[in-house]
Protein backbone atom coordinates (compact mmCIF):
# COMPACT_ATOMS: atom_id res chain seq x y z
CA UNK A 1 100.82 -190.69 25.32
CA UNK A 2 99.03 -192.33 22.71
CA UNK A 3 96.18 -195.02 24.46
CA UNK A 4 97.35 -198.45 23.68
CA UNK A 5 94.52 -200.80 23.29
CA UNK A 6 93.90 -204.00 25.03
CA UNK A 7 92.21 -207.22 23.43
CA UNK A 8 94.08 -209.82 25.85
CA UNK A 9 91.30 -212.11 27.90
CA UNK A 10 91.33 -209.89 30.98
CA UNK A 11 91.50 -207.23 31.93
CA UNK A 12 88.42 -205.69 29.83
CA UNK A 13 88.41 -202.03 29.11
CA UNK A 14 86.31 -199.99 31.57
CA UNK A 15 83.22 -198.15 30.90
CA UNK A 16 83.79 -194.17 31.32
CA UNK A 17 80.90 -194.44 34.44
CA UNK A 18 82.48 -196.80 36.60
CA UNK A 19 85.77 -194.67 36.50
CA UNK A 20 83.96 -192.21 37.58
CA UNK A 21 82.35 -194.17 39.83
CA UNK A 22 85.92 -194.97 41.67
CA UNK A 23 86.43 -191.11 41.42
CA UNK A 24 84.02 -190.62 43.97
CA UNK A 25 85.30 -188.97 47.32
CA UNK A 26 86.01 -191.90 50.08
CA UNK A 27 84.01 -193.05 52.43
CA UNK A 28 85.21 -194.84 55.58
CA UNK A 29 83.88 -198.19 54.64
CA UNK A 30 83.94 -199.23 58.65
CA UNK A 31 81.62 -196.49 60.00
CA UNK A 32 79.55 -195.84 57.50
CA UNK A 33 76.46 -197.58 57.44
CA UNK A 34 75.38 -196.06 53.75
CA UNK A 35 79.06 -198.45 52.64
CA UNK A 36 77.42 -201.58 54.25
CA UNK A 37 74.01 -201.04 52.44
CA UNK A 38 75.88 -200.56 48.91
CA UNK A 39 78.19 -203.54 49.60
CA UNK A 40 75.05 -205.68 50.78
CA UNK A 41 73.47 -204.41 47.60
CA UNK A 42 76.14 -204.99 45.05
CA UNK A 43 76.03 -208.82 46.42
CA UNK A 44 72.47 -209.55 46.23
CA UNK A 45 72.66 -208.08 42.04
CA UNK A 46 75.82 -209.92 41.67
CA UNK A 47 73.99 -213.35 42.71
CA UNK A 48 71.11 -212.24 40.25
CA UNK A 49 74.18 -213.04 37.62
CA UNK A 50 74.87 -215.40 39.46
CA UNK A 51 71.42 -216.93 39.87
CA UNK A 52 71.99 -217.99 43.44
CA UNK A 53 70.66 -217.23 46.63
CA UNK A 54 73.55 -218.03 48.35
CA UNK A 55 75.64 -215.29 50.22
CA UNK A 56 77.91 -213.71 47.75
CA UNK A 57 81.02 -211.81 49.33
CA UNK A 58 83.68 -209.33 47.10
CA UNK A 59 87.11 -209.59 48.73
CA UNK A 60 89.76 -207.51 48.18
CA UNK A 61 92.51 -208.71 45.95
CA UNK A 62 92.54 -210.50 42.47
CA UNK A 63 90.59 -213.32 41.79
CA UNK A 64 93.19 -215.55 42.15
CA UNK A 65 92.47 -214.98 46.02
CA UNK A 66 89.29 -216.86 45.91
CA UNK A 67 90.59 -219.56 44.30
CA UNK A 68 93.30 -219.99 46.94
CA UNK A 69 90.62 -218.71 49.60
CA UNK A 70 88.36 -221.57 48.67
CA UNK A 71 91.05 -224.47 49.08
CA UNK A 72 92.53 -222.80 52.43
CA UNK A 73 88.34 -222.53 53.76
CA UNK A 74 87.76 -226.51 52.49
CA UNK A 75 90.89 -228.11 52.90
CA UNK A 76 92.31 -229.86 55.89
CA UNK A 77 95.73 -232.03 56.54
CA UNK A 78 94.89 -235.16 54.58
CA UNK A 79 91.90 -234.37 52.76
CA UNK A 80 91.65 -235.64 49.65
CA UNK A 81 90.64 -233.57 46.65
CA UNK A 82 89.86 -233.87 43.20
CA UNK A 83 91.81 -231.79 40.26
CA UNK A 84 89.76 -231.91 37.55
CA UNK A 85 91.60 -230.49 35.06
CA UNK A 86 92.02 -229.73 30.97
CA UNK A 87 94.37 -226.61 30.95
CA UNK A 88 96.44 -224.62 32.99
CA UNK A 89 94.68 -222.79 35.68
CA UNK A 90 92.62 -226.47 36.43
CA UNK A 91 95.84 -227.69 36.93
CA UNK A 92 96.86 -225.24 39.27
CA UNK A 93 94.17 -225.91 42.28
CA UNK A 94 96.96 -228.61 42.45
CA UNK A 95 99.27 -226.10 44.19
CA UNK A 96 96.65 -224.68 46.60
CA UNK A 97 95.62 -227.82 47.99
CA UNK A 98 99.17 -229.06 48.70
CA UNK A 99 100.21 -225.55 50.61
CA UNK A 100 97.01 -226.11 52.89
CA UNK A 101 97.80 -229.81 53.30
CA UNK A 102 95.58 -231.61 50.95
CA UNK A 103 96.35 -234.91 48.73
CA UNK A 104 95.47 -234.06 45.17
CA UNK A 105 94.14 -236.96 43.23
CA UNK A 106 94.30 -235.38 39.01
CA UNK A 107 91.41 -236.28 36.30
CA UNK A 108 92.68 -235.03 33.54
CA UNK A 109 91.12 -235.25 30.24
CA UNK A 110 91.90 -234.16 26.20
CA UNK A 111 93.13 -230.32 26.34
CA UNK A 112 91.44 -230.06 23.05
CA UNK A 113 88.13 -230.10 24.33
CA UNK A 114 85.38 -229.99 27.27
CA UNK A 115 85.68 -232.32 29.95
CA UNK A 116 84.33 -235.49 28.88
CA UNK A 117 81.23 -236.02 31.42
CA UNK A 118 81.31 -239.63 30.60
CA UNK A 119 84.74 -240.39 31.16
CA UNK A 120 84.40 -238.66 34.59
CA UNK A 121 81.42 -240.58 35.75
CA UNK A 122 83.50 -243.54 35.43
CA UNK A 123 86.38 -242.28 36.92
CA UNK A 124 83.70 -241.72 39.90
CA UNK A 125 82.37 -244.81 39.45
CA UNK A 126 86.07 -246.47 41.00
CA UNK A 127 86.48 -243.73 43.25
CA UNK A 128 84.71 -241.05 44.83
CA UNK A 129 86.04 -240.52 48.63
CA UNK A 130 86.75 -236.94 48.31
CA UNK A 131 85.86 -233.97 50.13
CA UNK A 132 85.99 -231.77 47.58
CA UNK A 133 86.73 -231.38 43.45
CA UNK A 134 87.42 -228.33 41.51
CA UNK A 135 87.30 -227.50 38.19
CA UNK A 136 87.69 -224.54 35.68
CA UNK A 137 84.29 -222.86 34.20
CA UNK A 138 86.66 -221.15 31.22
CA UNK A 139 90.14 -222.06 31.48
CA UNK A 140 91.66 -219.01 29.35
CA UNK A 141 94.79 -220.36 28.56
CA UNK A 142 93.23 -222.09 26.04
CA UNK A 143 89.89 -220.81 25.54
CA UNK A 144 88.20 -224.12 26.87
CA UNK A 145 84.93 -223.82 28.38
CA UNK A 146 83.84 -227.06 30.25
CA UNK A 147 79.97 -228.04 31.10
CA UNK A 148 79.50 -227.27 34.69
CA UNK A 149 75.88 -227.47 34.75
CA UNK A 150 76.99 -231.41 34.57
CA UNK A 151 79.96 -231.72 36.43
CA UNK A 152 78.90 -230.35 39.51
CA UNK A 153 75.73 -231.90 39.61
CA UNK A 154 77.38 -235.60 38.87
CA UNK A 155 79.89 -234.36 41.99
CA UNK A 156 76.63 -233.79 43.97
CA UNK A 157 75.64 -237.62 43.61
CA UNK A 158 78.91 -238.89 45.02
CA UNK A 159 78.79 -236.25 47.77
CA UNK A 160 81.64 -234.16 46.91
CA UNK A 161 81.36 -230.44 47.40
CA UNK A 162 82.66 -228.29 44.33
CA UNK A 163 84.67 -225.51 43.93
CA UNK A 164 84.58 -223.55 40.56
CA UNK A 165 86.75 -221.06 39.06
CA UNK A 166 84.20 -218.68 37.11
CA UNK A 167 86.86 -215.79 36.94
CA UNK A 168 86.95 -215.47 32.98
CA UNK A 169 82.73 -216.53 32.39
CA UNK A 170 80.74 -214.95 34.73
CA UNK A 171 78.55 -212.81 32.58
CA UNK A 172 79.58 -213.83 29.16
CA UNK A 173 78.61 -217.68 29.49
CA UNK A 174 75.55 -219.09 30.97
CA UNK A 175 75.90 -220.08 34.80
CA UNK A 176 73.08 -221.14 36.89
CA UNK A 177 74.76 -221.46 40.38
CA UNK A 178 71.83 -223.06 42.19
CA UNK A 179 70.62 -225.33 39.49
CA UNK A 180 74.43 -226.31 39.06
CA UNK A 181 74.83 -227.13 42.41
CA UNK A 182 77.59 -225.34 43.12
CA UNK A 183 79.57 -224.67 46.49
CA UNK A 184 81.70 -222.35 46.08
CA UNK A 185 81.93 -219.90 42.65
CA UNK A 186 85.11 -217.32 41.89
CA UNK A 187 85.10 -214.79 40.08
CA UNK A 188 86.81 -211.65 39.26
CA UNK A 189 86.22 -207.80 38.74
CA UNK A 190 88.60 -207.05 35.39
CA UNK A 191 87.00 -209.88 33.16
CA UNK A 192 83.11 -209.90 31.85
CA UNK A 193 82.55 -207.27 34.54
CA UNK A 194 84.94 -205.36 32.79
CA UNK A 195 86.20 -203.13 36.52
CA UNK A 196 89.49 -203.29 37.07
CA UNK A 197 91.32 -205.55 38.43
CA UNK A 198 91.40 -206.22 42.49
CA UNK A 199 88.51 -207.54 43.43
CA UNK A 200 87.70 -211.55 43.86
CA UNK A 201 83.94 -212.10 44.05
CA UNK A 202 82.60 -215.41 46.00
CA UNK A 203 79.32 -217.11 46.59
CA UNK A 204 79.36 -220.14 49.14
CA UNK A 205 76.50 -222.43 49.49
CA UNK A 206 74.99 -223.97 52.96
CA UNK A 207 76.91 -227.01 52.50
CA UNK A 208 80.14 -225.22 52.02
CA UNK A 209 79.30 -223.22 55.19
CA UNK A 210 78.51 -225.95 57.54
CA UNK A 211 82.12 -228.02 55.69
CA UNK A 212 84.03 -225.22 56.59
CA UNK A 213 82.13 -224.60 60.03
CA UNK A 214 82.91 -228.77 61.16
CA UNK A 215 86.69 -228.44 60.57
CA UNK A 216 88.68 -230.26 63.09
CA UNK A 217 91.62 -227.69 62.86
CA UNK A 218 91.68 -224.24 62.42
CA UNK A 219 91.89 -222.63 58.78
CA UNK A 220 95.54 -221.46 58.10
CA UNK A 221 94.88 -218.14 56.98
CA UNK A 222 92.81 -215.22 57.96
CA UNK A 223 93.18 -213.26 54.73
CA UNK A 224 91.98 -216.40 53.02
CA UNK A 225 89.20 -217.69 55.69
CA UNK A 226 85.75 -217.41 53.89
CA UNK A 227 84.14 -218.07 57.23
CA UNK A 228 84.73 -214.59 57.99
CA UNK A 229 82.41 -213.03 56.28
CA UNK A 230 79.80 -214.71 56.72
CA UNK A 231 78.17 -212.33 59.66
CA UNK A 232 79.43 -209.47 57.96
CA UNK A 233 75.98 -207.32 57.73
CA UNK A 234 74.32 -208.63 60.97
CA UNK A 235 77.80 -207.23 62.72
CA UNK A 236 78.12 -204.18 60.65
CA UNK A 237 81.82 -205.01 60.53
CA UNK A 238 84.43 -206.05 57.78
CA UNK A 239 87.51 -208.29 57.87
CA UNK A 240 89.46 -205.76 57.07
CA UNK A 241 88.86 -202.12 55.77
CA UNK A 242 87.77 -203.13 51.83
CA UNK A 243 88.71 -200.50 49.02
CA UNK A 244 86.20 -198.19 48.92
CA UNK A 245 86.80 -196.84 45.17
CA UNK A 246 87.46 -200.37 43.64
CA UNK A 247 84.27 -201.40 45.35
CA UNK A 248 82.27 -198.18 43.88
CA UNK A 249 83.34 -198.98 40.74
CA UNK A 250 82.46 -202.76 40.41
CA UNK A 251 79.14 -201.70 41.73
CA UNK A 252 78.48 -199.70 38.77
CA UNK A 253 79.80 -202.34 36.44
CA UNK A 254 77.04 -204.70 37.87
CA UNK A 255 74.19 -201.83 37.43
CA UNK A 256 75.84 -201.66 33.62
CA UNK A 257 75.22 -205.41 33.25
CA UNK A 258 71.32 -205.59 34.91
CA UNK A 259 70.71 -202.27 33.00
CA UNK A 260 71.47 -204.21 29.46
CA UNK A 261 69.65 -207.24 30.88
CA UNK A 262 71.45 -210.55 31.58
CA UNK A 263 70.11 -212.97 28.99
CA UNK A 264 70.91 -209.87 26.55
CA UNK A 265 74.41 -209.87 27.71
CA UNK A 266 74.69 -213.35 26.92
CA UNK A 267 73.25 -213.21 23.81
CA UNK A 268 75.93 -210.43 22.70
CA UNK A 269 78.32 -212.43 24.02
CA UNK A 270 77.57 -215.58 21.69
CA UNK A 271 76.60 -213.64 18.65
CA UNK A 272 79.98 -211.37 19.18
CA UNK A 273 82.19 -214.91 19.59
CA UNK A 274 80.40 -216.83 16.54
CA UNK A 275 81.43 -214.17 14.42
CA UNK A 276 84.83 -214.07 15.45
CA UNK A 277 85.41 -217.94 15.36
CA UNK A 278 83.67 -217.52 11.58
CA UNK A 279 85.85 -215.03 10.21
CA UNK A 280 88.97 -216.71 11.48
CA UNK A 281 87.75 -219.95 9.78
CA UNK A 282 86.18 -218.52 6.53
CA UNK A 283 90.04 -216.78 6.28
CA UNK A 284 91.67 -219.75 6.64
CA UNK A 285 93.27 -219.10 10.26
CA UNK A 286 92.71 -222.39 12.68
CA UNK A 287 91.13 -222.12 15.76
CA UNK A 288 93.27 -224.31 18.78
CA UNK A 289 90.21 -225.87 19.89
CA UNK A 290 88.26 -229.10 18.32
CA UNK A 291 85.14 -228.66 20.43
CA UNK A 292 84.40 -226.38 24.03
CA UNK A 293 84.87 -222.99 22.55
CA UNK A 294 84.14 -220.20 25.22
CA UNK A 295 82.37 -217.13 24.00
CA UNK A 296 84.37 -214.82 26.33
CA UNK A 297 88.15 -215.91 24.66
CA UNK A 298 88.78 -216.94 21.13
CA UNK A 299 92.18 -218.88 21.08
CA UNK A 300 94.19 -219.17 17.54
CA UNK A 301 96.95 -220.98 15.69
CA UNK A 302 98.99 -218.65 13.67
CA UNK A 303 99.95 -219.77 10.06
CA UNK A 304 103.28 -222.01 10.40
CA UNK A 305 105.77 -219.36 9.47
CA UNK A 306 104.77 -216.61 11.91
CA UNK A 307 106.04 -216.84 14.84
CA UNK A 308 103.86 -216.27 17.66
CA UNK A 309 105.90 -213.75 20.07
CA UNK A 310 107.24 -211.58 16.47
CA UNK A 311 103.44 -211.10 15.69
CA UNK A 312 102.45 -209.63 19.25
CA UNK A 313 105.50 -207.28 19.35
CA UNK A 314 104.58 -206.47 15.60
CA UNK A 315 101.33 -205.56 16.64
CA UNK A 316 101.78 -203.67 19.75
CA UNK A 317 105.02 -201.66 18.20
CA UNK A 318 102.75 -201.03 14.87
CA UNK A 319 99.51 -200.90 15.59
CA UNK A 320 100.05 -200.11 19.84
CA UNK A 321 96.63 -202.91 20.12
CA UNK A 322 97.92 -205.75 22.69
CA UNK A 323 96.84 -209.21 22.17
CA UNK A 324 98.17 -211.91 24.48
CA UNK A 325 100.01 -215.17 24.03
CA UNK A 326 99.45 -218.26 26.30
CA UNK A 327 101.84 -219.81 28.83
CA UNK A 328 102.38 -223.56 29.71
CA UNK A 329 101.86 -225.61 27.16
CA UNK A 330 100.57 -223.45 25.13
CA UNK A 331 103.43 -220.74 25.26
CA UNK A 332 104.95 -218.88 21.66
CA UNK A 333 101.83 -221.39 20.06
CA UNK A 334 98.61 -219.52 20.08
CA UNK A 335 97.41 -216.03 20.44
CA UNK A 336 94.05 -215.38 22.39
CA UNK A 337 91.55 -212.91 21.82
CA UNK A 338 89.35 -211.56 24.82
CA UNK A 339 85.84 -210.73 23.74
CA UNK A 340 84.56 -210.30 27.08
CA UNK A 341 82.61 -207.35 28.60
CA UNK A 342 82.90 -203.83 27.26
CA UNK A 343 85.06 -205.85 24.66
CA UNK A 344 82.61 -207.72 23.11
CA UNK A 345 81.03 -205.26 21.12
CA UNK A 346 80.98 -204.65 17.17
CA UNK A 347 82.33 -201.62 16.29
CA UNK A 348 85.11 -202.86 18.71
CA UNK A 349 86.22 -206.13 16.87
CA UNK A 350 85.78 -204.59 13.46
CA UNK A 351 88.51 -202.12 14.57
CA UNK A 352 90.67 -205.12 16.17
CA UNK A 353 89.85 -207.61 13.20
CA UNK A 354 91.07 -205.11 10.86
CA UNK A 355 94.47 -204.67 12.35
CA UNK A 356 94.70 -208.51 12.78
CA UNK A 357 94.57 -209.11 8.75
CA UNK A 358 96.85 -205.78 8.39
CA UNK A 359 99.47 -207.56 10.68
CA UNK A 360 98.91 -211.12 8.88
CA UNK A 361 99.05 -209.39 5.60
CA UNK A 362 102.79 -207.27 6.82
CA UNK A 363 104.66 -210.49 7.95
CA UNK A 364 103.56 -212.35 4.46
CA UNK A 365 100.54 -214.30 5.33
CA UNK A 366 97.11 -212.84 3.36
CA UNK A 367 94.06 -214.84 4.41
CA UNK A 368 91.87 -216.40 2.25
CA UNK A 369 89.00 -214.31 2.76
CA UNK A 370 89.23 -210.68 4.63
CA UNK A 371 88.47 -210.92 8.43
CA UNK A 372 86.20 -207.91 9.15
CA UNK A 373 84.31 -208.71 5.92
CA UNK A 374 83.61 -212.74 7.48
CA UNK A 375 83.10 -210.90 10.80
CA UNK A 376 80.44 -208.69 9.48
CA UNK A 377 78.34 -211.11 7.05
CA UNK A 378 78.10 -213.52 10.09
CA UNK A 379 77.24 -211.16 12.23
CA UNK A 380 74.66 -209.64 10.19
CA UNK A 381 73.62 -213.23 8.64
CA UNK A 382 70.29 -213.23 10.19
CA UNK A 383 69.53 -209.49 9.67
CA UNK A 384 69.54 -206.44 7.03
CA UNK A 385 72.88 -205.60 6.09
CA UNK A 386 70.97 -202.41 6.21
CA UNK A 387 71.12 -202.46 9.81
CA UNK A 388 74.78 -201.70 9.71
């Protein structure tokens, strides 16, 4: 079968080593003290990404378990907690809290941009008696990327813990856990760590812990209670038995990312989503987004008189490359563009640009200006074209 390629915001394609990494004969992850010293490992380099020192767990399922994980840990009958929320997935820590017995109270502010820091402080200003907030790092749907490194910090001076969903940033945006005061960070294997998907990682600070620790009632889960984990090393013992494969693979993925260097990976990450944004703009193709752009998901507005839903099933039956819609809101009105991880690299979006103006150009739209040629001279703006 011919390989079908995938440009959707998650999951990333997977570097040949960590497949062969999860081809590696299995362990049994409960006896074997060589598993615990890998898994210990692979935490401590994760927080390095992280740039935390608190403990950092991997559980085993999608990230959307740490998400729901952190709300069932937190949140007790009554507790009141802040949504704070400019797209979809913000909007949905609204369902978590309610199935653990939580009153949401919503902040919601312009989809078209970053939350507005300002607007929030004031918000705060009238009322702050909650136990804990949440709020989206890069809310994919959409492509928004909103300013942690102030919200959480602002949170901190009102005394509200925070709970952040990193899943689609982690790696491709700047995150300073510690400095951000962050309580609790998700993330996910199949995005900017580009492993696939099953894994949710989570680091919980000591104010988390000793929140979660001074519950009245007992958390409502045991698949989803954080506090398990906490002694995990000391006891030599798991929750339950954890993947071993899935785990040997992410483990490379995180040696791929401290092997390139973090502030490197970054840096590709910016240059790669500049470019992109550029070339749609320079070809006349609008980007959804005013302001808060992410550098791990480009999100765009098709020209009026191509439909959304005919140009992904033109380009997967054509071209066999899948892009992905949106869904909310935003469904059949913008197509998004993952440049995360083992995505984000050159050679890469000059082969995806190129379909995208071949597809434009077969359902009657031809852009102003050619979309690998815009990708190209702003990528290469600052150097030799020589160099390519």
């Amino acid at each position: 079968m011919e390989k079908t390629t995938i440009y959707s915001p998650g999951p990333s394609n997977v570097r040949e080593n960590v497949r062969l990494a999860m081809a590696a004969e299995t362990t049994n992850p409960d006896l074997d003290p060589d598993f615990f010293n890998l898994y210990k490992n692979m935490c401590t380099n994760i927080g390095k990404i992280l740039k935390t020192e608190n403990d950092v767990f991997v559980l085993s399922g999608e990230g959307i378990l740490g998400l729901e994980a952190a709300c069932a840990s937190l949140t007790e009958y009554g507790d009141r907690v802040l949504i704070i929320e400019n797209g979809v997935f913000g909007e949905g820590f609204i369902d978590f809290v309610a199935m653990y017995g939580g009153v949401h109270v919503t902040f919601s502010s312009d989809r078209d941009k970053e939350i507005d820091i300002v607007a929030l402080k004031k918000f705060l200003d009238t009322d702050s008696n909650f136990k804990y907030a949440t709020v989206v790092h890069c809310d994919t749907p959409s492509g928004v990327l909103n300013p942690v490194d102030k919200i959480c910090p602002l949170l901190k001076e009102y005394g509200i813990l925070t709970v952040v969903d990193a899943v689609s940033s982690i790696g491709g945006e700047a995150l300073d856990v510690d400095n951000s005061k962050i309580d609790i960070v998700v993330s996910g294997s199949q995005k900017v760590f580009s492993a696939p998907p099953g894994l949710t990682i989570v680091a919980i600070s000591d104010d988390a812990y000793r929140s979660i620790e001074n519950r009245e009632s007992k958390i409502k889960s045991f698949y989803c209670n954080l506090s398990v984990w906490k002694d995990y090393y000391i006891d030599q013992w798991f929750p339950y038995t954890m993947p071993v494969n899935a785990i040997n693979g992410l483990n490379v993925a995180v040696e791929n990312i401290l092997d390139e260097g973090i502030e490197e990976m970054l840096d590709r990450h910016k240059k790669i989503a500049n470019s992109v944004r550029t070339a749609f703009i320079n070809s006349g193709i609008k980007l959804h987004l005013s302001s808060g752009h992410s550098n791990t998901v480009s999100v765009i507005e098709l020209p009026a008189d191509i439909n959304v839903d005919k140009f992904l099933a033109h380009i997967k039956k054509r071209y066999n490359l899948i892009l992905s819609g949106s869904f909310g809101y935003l469904s059949n009105k913008v197509v998004r563009i993952g440049h995360m991880g083992e995505n984000a690299r050159f050679d890469k979006l000059v082969y995806l640009l190129e379909i995208i103006n071949s597809a434009l150009v077969d359902l009657g739209f031809t852009p102003k200006s050619n979309l690998v040629r815009e990708f190209i001279e702003s990528y290469f703006k600052d150097e030799e074209m020589a160099t390519y």
